[in-house]
Protein backbone atom coordinates (compact mmCIF):
# COMPACT_ATOMS: atom_id res chain seq x y z
CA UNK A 1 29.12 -19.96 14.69
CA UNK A 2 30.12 -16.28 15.48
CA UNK A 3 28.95 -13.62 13.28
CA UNK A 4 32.43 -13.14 11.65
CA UNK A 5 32.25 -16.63 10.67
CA UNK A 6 28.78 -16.06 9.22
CA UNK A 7 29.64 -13.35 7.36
CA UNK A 8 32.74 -15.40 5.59
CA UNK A 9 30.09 -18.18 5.26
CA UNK A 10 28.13 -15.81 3.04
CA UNK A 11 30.73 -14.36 1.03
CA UNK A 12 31.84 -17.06 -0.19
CA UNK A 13 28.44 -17.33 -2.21
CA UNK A 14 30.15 -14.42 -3.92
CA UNK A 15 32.92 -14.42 -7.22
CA UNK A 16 36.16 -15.09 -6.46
CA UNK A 17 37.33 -11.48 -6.37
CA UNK A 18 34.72 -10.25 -4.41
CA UNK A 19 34.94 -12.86 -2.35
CA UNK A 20 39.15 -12.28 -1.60
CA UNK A 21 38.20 -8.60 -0.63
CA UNK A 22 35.98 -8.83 1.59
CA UNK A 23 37.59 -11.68 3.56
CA UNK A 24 40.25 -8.92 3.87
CA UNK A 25 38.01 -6.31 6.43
CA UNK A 26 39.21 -6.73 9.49
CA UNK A 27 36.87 -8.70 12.23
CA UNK A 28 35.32 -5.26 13.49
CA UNK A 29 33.96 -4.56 9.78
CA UNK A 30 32.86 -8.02 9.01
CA UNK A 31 30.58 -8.12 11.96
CA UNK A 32 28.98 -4.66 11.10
CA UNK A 33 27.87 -5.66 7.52
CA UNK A 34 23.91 -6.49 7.51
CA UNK A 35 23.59 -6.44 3.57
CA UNK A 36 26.10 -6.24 0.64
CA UNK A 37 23.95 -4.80 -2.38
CA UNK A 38 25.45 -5.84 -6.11
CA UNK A 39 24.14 -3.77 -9.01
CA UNK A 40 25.08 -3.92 -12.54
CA UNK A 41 28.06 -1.39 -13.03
CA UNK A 42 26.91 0.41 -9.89
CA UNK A 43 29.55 0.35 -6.63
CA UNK A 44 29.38 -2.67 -4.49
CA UNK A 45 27.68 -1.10 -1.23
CA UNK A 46 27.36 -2.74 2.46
CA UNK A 47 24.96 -2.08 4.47
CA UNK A 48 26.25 -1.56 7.92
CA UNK A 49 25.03 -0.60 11.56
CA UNK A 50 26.68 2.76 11.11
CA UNK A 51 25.08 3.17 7.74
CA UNK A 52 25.91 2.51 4.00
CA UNK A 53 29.23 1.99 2.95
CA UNK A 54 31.33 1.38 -0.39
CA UNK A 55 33.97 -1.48 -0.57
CA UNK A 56 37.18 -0.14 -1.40
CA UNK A 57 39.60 -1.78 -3.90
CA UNK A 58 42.40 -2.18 -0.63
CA UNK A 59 39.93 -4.62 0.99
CA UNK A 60 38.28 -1.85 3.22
CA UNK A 61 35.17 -0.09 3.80
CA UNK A 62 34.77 3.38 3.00
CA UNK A 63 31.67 6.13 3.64
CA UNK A 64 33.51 8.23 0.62
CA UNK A 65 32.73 7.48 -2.49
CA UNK A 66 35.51 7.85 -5.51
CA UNK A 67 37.08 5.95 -8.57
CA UNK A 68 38.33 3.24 -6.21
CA UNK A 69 35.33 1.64 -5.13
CA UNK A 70 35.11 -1.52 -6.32
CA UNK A 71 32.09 -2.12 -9.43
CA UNK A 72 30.33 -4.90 -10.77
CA UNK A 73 29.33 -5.52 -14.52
CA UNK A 74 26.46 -7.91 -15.75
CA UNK A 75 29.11 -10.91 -16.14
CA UNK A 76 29.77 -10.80 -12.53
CA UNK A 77 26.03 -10.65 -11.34
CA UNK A 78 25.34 -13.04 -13.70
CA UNK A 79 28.13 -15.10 -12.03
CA UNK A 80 27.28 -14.38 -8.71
CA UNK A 81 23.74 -15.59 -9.53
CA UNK A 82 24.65 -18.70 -11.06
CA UNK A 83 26.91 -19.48 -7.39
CA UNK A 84 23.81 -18.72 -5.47
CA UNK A 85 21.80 -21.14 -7.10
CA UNK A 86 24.52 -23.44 -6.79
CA UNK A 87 24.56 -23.57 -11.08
CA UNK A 88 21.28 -25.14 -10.75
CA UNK A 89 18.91 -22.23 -11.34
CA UNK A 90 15.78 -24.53 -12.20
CA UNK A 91 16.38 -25.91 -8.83
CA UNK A 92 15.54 -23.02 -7.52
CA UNK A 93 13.16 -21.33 -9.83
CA UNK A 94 10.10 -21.55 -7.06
CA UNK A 95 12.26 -19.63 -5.26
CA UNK A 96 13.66 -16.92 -7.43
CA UNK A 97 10.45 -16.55 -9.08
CA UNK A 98 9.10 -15.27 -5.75
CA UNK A 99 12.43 -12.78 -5.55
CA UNK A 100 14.72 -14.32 -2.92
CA UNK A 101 17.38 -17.75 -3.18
CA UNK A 102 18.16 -18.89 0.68
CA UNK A 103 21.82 -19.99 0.44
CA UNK A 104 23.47 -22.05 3.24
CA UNK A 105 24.01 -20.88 6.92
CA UNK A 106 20.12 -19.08 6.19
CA UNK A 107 21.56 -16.02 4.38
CA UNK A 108 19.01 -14.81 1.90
CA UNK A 109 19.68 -13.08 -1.79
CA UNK A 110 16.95 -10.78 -2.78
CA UNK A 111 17.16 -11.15 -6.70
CA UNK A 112 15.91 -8.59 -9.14
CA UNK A 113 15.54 -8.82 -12.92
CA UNK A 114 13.07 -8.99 -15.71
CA UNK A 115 9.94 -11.20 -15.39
CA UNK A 116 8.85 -13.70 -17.93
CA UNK A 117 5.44 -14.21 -17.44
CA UNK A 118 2.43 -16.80 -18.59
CA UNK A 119 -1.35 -15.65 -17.68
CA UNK A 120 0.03 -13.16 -15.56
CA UNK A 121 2.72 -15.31 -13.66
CA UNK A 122 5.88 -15.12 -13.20
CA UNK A 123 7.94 -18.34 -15.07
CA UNK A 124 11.09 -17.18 -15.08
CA UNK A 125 13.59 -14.21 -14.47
CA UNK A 126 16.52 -13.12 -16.99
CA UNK A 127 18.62 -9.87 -17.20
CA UNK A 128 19.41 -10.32 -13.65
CA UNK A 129 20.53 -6.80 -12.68
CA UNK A 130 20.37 -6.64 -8.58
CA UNK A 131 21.38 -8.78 -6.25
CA UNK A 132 20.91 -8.08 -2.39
CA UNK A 133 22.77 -10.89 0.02
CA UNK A 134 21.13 -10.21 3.91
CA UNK A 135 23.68 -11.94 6.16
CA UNK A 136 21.81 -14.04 8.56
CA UNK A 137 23.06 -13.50 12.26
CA UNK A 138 22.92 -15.55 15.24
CA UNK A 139 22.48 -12.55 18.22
CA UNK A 140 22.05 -14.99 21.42
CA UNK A 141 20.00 -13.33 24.35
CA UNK A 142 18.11 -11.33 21.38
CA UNK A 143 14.48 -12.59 22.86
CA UNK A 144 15.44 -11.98 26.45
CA UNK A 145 13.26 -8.99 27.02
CA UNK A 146 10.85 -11.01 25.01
CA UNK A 147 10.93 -14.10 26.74
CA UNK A 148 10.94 -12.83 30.30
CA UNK A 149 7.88 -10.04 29.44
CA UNK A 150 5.23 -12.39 27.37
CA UNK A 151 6.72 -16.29 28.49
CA UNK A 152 8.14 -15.85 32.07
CA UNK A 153 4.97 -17.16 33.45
CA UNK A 154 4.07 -19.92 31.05
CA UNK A 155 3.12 -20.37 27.23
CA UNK A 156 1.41 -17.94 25.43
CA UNK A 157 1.01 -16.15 21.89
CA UNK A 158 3.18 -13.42 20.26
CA UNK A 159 3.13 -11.56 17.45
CA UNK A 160 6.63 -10.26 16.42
CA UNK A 161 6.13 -6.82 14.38
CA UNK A 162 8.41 -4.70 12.52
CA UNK A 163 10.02 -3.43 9.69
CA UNK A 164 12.53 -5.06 6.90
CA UNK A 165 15.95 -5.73 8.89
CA UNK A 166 14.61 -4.48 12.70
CA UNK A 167 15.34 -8.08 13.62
CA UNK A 168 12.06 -10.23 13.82
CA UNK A 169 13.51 -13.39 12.08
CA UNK A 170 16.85 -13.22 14.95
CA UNK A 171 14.13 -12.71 17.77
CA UNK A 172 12.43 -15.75 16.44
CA UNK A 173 15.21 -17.70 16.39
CA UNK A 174 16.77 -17.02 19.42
CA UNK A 175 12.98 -17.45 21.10
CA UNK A 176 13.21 -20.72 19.81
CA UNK A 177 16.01 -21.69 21.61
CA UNK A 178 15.28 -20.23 24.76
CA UNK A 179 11.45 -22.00 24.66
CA UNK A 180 12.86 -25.52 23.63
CA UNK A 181 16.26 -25.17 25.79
CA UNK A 182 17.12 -25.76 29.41
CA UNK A 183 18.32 -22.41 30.10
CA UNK A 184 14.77 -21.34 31.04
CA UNK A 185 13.83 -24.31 32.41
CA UNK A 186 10.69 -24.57 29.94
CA UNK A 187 11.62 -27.05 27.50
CA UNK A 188 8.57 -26.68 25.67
CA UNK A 189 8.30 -29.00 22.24
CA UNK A 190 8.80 -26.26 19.86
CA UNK A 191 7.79 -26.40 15.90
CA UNK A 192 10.01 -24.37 13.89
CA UNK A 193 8.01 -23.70 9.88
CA UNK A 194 11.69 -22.19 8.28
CA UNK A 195 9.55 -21.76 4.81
CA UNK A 196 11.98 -19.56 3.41
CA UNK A 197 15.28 -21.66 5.76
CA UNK A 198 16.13 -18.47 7.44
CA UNK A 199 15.46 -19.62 10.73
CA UNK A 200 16.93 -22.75 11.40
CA UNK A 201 18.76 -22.58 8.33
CA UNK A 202 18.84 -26.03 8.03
CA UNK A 203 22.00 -27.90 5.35
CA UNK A 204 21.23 -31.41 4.47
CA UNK A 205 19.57 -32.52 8.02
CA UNK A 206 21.60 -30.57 10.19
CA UNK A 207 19.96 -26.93 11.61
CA UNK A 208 22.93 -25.11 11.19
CA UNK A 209 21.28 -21.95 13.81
CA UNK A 210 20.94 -23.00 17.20
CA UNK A 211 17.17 -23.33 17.54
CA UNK A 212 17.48 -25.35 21.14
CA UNK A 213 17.22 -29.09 21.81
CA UNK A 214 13.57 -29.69 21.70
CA UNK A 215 12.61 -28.23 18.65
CA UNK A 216 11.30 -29.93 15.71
CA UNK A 217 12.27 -28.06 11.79
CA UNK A 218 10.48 -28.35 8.72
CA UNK A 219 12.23 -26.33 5.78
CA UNK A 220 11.14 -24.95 2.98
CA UNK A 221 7.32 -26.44 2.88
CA UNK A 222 4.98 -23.15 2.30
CA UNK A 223 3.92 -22.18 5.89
CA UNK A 224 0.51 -23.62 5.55
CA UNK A 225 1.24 -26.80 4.59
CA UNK A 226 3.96 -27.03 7.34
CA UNK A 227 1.99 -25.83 10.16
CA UNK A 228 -0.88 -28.86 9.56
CA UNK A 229 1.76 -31.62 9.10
CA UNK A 230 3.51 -29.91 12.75
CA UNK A 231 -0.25 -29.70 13.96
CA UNK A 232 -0.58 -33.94 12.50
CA UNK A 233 2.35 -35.17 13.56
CA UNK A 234 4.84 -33.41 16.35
CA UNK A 235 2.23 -32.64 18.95
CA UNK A 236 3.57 -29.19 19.44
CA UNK A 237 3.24 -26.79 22.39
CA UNK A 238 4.04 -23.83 20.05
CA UNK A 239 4.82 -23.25 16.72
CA UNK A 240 7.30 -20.77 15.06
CA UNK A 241 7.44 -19.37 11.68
CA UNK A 242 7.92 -15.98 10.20
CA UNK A 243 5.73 -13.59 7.82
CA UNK A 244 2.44 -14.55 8.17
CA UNK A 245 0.43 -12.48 5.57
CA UNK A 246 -1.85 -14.55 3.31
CA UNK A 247 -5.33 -16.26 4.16
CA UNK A 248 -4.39 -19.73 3.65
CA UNK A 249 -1.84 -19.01 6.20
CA UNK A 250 -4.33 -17.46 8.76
CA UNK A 251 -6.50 -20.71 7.96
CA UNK A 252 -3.80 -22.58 9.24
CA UNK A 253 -2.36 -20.79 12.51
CA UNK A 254 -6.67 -20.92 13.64
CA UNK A 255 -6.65 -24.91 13.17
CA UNK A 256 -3.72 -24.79 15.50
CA UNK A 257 -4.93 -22.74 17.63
CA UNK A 258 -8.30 -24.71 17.80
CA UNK A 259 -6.21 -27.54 18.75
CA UNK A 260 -5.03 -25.51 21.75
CA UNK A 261 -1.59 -24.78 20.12
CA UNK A 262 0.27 -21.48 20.82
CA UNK A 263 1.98 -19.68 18.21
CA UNK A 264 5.10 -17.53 17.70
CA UNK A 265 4.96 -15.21 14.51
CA UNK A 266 6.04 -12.36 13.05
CA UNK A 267 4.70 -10.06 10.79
CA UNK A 268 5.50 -6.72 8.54
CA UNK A 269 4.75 -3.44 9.70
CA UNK A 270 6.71 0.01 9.46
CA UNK A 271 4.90 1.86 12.54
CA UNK A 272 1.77 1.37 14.97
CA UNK A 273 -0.27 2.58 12.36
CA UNK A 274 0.82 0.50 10.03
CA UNK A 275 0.35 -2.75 11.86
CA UNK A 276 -3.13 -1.82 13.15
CA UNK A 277 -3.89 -1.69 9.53
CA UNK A 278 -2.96 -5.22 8.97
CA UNK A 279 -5.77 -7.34 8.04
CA UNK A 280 -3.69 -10.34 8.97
CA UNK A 281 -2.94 -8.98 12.18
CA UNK A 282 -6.47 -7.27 13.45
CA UNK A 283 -7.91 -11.23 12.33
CA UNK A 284 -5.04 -12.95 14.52
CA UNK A 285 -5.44 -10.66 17.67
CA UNK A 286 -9.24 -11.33 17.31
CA UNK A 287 -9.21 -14.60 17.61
CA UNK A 288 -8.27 -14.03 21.95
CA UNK A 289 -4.74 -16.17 21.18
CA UNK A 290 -2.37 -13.50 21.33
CA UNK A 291 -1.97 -12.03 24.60
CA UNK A 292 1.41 -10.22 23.17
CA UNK A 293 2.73 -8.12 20.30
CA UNK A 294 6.03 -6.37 20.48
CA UNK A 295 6.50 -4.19 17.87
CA UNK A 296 10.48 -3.51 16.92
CA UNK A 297 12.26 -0.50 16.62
CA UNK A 298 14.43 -0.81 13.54
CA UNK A 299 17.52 1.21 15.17
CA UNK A 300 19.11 -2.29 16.24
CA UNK A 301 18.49 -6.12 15.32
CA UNK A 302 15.32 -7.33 17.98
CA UNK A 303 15.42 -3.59 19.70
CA UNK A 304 12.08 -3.68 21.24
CA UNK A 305 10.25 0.08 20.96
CA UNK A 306 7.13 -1.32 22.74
CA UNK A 307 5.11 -4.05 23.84
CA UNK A 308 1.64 -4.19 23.50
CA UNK A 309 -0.60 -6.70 25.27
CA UNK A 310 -4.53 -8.38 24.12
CA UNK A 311 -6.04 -6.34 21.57
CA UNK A 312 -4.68 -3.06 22.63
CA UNK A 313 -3.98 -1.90 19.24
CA UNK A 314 -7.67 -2.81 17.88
CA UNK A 315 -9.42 0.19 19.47
């Protein structure tokens, strides 16, 4: 599916009238969208590769902001929530209690509102009042300068660095299907852990990304609990999942790599600094597994700014 076609995909998640107006841009503008950003009687904005724009009531985008950009009011957000969730929001509370609802095709809807809490969790959220819808995009050849630096020459671990939006989820991806496909002439058994179904964005059974032919998908398990039944069961020779941050997590990605399983991760980090600062990272560079981190720029989707190799960053 091209990215115009993802891009209707998502929309559609949207009301009606939102929905008719922005299946109006032309191609060029569809493609450019990364975000659109709903907020309750604020303008509708998209977030674009040439910066933030405002959607125009004649079905265009704009940079100039004036009465005719087009506004949404609680009904609406409340509307487009309820089409998110499919109009089951307790299927999905798990979810939206953690701040995000993964919709078909893997595009993801940040969702902001007002806790309800018990003993300091969150139960619930009501008075939804922002709603941010991250088009997923398939960019194929976006691990190229990945693959052919860190996996030319065989297996091996990477960690995938950056900051919200530079791309590490597409570089994933993409990896994915360049380790389990024949275009490489690897056609490693890859494990795909799509926690959050952004990856392999998986509908029913069917991965609706291309993640290769030899890849195994497990959706929506917590990333722990996937990695151990991949580690059980599918005999991988590398596993793939994105945002590795907690403990239990860690715990998991050292039992595979005990069992002489690579792995292919990503994590969040703004700068060098930043990710040098990482417990989560300084523990999984330790361990002598990762021979690779590329950190990403931000300035395009899987833009690499450098590569690191072994625990060059630990000093």
């Amino acid at each position: 599916m091209n990215n115009v076609k993802k891009f209707e995909q998502a929309v559609r998640a949207l009301t009606p009238m939102l929905t008719s107006t922005f299946m109006h841009l032309n191609d060029e503008e569809k493609e450019s969208v990364t975000e659109i950003r709903l907020r309750v009687r604020k303008p509708v904005i998209a977030v674009t590769v040439n910066g933030i724009c405002f959607l125009h009531r004649s079905a265009k985008l704009t940079q100039v902001y004036s009465d005719a950009v087009v506004k949404t009011c609680e009904k609406e957000i409340e509307e487009v929530f309820s089409r998110l969730c499919g109009y089951s929001v307790y299927s999905h509370r798990d979810a939206i209690n953690k701040g995000y609802i993964t919709i078909s095709g893997g595009h993801r809807a940040g969702v902001a509102g007002t806790a309800v809490t018990e003993h300091g969790r969150v139960v619930s959220v009501r008075n939804i009042s922002c709603i941010n819808l991250r088009i997923a995009k398939e960019i194929t050849g976006a691990a190229d300068d990945v693959y052919n630096r860190c996996f030319s020459q065989g297996l091996g671990g990477l960690i995938v660095a950056g900051p919200p939006s530079s791309g590490k989820t597409t570089v994933l991806r993409d990896l994915a299907r360049q380790l389990s496909g024949t275009e490489k002439g690897l056609l490693a058994k890859v494990f795909v852990c799509d926690e959050r179904g952004e990856l392999g964005a998986s509908h029913g059974s069917v991965a609706q990304n291309d993640i290769g032919i030899n890849c195994d998908l497990i959706t929506s398990y917590p990333k722990k609990d996937g990695i151990l039944i991949g580690l059980r069961s599918f005999s991988p020779d590398i596993i793939i999942c994105d945002e590795i941050a907690t403990d239990e997590e860690l715990d998991a990605v050292e039992s595979g790599l005990r069992c002489g399983v690579h792995f292919a991760l990503s994590i969040h980090a703004e700068t060098e600094k930043d990710l040098r600062s990482k417990p989560a990272y300084r523990r999984l560079v330790s361990s002598g597994c990762f021979g690779n981190t590329v950190l990403l720029s931000g300035l395009q989707p899987g833009k690499a700014e450098r590569f690191f190799t072994g625990s060059e960053l630990l000093g």
